[in-house]
N, C-alpha and C. Protein backbone atom coordinates (compact mmCIF):
# COMPACT_ATOMS: atom_id res chain seq x y z
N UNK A 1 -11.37 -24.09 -6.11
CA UNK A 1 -10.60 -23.18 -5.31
C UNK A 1 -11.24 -23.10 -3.93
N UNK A 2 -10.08 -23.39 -3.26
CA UNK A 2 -10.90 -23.27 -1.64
C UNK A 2 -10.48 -21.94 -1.18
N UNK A 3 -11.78 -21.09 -0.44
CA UNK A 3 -11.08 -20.44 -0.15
C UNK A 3 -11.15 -20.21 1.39
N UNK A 4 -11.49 -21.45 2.25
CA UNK A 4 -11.15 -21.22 3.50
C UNK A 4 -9.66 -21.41 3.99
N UNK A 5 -9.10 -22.15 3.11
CA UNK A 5 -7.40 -22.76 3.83
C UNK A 5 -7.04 -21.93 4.17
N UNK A 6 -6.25 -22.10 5.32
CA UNK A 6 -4.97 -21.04 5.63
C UNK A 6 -3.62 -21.29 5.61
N UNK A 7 -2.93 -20.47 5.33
CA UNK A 7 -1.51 -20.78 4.51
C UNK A 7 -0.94 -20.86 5.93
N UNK A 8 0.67 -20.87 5.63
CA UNK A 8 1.62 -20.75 6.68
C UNK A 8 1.49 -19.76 7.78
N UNK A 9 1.28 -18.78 7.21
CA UNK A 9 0.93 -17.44 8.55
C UNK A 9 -0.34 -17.67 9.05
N UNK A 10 -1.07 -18.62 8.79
CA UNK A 10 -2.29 -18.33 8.98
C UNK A 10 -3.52 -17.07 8.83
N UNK A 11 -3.21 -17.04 7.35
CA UNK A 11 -4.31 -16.02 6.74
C UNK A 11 -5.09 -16.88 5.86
N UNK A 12 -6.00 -16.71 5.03
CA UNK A 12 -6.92 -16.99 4.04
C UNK A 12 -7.28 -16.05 2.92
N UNK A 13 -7.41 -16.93 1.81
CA UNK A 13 -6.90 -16.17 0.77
C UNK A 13 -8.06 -15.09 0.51
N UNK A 14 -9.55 -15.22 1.30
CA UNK A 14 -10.23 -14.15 1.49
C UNK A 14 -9.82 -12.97 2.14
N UNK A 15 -8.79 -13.52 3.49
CA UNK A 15 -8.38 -12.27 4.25
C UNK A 15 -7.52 -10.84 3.41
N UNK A 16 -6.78 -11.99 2.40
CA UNK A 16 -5.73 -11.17 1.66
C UNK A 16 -6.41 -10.47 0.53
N UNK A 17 -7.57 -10.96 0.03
CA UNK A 17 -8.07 -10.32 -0.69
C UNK A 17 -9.28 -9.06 -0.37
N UNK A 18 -9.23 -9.18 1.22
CA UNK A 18 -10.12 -8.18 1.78
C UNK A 18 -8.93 -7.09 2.09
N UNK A 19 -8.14 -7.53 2.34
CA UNK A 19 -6.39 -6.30 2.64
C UNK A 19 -6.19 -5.77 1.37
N UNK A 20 -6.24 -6.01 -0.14
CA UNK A 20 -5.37 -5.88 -0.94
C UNK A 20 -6.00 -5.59 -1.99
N UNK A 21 -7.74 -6.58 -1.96
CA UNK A 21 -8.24 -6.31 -3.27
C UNK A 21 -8.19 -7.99 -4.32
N UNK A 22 -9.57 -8.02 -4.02
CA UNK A 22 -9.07 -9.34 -5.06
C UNK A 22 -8.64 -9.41 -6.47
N UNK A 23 -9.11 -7.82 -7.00
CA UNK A 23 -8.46 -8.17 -8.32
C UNK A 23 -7.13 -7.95 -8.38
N UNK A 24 -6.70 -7.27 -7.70
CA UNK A 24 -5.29 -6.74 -7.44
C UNK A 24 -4.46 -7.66 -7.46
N UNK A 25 -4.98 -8.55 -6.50
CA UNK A 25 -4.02 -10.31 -6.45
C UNK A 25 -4.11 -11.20 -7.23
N UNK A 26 -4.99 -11.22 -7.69
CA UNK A 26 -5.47 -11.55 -9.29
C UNK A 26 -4.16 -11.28 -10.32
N UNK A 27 -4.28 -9.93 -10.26
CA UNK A 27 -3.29 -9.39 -11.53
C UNK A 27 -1.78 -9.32 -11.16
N UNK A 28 -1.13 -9.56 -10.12
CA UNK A 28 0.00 -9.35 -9.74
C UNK A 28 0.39 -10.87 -9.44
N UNK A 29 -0.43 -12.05 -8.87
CA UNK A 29 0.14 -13.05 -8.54
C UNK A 29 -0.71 -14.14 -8.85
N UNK A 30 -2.02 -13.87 -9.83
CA UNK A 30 -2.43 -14.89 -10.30
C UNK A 30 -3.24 -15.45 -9.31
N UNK A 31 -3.15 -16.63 -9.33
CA UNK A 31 -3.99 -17.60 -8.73
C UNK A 31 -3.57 -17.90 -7.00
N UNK A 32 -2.39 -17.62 -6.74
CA UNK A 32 -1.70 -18.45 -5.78
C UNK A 32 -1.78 -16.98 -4.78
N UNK A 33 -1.85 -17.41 -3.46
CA UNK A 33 -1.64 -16.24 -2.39
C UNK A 33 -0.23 -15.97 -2.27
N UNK A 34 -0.37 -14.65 -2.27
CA UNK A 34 1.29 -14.12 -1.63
C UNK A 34 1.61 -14.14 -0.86
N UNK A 35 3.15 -14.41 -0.66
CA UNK A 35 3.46 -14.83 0.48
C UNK A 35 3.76 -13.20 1.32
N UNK A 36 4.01 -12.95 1.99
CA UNK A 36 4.15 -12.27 2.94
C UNK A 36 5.46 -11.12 2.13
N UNK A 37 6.33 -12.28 1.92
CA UNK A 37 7.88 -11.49 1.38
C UNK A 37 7.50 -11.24 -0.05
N UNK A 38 6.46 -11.81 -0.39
CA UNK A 38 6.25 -11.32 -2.34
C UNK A 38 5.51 -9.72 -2.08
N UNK A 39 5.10 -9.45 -1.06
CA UNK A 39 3.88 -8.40 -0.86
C UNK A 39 5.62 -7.52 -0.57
N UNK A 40 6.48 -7.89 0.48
CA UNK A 40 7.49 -6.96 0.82
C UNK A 40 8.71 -6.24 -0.43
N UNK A 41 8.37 -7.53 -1.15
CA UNK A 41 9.44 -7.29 -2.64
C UNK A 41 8.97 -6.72 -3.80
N UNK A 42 7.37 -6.40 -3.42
CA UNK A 42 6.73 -5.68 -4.34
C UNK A 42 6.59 -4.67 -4.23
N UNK A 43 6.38 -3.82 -2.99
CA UNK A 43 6.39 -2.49 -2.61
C UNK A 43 8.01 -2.30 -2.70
N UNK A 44 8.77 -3.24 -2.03
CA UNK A 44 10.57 -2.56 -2.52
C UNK A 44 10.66 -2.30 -3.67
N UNK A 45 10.30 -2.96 -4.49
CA UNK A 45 10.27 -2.49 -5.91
C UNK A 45 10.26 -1.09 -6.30
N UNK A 46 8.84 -0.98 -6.34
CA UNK A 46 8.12 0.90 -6.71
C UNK A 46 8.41 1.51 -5.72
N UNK A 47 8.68 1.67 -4.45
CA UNK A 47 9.18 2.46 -3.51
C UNK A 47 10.47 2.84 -3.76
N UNK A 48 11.96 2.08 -4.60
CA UNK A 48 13.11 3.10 -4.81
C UNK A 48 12.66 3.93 -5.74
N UNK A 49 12.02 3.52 -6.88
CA UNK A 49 11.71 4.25 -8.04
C UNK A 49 10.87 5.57 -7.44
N UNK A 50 9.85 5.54 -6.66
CA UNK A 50 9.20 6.56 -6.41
C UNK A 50 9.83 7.69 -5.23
N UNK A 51 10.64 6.82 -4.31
CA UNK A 51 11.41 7.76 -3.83
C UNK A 51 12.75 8.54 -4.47
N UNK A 52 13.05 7.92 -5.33
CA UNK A 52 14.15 8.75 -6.58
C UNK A 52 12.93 10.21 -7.00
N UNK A 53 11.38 9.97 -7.20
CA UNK A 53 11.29 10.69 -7.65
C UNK A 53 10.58 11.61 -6.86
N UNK A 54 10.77 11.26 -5.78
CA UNK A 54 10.51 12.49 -4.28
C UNK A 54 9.18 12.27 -4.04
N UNK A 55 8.69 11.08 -4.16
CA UNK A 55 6.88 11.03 -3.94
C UNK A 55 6.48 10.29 -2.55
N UNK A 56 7.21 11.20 -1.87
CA UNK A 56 7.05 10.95 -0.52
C UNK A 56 7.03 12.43 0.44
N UNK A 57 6.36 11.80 1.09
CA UNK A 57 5.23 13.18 2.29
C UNK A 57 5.73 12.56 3.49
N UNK A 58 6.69 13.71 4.48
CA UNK A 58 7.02 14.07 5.41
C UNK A 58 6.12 13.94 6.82
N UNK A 59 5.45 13.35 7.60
CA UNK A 59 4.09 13.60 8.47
C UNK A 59 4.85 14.56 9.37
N UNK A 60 3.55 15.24 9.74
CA UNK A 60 3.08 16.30 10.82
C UNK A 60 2.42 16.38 11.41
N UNK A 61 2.44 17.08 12.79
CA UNK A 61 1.61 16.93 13.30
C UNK A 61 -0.28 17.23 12.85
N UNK A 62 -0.06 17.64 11.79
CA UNK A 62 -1.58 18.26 11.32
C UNK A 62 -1.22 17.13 10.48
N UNK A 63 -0.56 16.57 9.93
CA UNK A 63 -0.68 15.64 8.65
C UNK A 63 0.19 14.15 9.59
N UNK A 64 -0.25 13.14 10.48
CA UNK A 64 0.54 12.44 11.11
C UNK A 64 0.12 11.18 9.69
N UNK A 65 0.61 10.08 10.34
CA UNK A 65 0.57 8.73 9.05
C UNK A 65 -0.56 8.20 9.65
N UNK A 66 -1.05 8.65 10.59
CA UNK A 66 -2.32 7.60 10.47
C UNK A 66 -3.71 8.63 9.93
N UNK A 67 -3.30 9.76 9.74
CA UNK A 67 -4.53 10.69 9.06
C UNK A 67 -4.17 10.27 7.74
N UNK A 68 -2.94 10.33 6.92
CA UNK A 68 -2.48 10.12 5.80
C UNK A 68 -3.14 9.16 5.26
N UNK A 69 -2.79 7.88 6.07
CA UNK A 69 -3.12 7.05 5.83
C UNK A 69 -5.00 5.84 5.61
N UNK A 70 -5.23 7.19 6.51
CA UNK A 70 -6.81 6.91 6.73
C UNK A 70 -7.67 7.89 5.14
N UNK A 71 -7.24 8.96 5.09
CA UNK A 71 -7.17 9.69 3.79
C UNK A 71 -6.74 8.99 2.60
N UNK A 72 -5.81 8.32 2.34
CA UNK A 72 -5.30 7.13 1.37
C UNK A 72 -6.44 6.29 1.18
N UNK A 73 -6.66 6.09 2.48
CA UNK A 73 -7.62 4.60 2.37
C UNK A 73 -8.86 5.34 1.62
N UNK A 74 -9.50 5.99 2.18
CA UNK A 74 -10.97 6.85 1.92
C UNK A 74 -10.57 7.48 0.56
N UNK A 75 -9.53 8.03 -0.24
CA UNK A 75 -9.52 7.96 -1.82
C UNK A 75 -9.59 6.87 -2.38
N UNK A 76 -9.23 5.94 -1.81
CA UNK A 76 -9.39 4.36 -2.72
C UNK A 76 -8.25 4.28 -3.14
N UNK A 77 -6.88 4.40 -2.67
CA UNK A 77 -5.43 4.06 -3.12
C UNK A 77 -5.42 2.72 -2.07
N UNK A 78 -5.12 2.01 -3.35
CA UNK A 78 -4.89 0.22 -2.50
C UNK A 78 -3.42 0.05 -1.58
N UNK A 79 -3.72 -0.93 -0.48
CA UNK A 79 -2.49 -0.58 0.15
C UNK A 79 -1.17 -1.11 -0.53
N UNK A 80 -1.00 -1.52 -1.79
CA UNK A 80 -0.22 -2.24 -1.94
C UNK A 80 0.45 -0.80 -2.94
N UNK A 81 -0.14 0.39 -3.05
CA UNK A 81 0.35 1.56 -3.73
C UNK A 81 0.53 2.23 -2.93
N UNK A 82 0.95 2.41 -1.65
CA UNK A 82 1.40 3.54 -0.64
C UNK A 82 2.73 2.42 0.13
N UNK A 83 2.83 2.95 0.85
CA UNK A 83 4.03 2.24 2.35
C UNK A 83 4.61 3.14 2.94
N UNK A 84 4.42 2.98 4.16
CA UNK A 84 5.31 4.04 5.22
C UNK A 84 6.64 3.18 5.37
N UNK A 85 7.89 4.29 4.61
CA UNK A 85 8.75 3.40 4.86
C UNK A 85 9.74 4.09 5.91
N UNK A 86 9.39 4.94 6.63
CA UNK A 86 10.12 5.39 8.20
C UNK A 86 9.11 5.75 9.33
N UNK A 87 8.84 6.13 10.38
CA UNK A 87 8.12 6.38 11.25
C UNK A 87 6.93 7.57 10.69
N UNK A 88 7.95 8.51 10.12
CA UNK A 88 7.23 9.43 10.03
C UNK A 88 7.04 9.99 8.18
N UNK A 89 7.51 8.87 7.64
CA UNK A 89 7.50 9.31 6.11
C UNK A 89 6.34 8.25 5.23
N UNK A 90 5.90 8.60 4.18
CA UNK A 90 4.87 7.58 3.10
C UNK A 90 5.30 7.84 2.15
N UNK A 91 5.69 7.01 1.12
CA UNK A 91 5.92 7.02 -0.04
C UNK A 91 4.41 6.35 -0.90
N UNK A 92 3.94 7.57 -2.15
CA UNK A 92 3.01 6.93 -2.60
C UNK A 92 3.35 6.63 -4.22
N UNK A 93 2.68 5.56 -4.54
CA UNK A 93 3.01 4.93 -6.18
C UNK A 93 2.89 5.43 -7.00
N UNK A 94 1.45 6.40 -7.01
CA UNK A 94 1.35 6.74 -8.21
C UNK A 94 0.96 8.49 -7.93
N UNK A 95 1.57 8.97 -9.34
CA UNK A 95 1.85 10.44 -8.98
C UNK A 95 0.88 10.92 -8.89
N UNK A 96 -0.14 10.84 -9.84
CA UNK A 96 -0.95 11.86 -9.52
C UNK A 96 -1.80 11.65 -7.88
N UNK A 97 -2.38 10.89 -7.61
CA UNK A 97 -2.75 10.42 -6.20
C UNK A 97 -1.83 11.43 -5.32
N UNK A 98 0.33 11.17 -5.54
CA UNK A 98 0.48 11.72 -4.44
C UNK A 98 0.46 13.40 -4.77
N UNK A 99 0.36 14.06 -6.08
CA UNK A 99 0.03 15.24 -5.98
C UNK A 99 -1.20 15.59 -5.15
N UNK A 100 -2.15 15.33 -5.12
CA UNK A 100 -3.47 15.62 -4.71
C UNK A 100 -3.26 15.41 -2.99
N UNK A 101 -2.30 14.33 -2.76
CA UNK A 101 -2.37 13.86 -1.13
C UNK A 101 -1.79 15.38 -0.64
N UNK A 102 -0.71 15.40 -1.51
CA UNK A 102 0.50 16.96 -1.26
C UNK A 102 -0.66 17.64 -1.34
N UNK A 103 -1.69 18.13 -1.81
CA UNK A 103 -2.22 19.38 -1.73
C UNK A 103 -2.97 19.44 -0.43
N UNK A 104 -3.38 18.40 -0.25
CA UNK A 104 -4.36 18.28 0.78
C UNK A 104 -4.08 18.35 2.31
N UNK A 105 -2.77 17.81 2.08
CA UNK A 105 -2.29 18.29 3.32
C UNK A 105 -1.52 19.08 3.70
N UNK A 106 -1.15 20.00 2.47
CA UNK A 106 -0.23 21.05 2.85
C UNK A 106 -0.41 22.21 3.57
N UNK A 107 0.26 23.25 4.31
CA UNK A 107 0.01 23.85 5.53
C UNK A 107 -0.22 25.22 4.91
């Protein structure tokens, strides 16, 4: 396994596994790097399901998406379990995570 190549976008399959988590890519796509649109069709996925079930946080100015999101990061929620899917909204994967995000930033 090489892992200097770089694919079509020009990433490396270290880069993706420093974004994502190597076991993560491991368990979702095996051996082979994702492509760009497998990473987009995977969050479409759990993002209708989780927005059916309202697990999405509104930003504010005390709570904007890049505090959210820096807070996400620093609990250890991988990015491939959150996504901002409007300017000002995040939908997160898994519930309990986004209960705790809801508490934390609530006013």
């Amino acid at each position: 396994m090489v892992l200097s190549s770089k694919d079509t976008w020009g990433r490396t399959r270290t880069q993706v596994w420093r974004i994502y988590s190597k076991e993560r890519c491991l368990k979702e796509w095996g051996d082979r790097l994702p492509d760009p649109k497998d990473i987009i069709e995977y969050k479409k996925n759990w993002v209708e399901k989780a927005w059916k079930s309202k697990q999405y946080i509104k930003c504010t100015p005390h709570a904007n998406t890049s505090k959210v999101t820096k807070w996400l990061r620093k609990y250890g929620t991988n990015r491939l379990d959150y996504d901002s899917v409007y300017r000002d909204t995040i939908v997160v994967r898994d519930p309990a995570t986004f209960v705790i995000m809801k508490l934390y930033f609530s006013e």
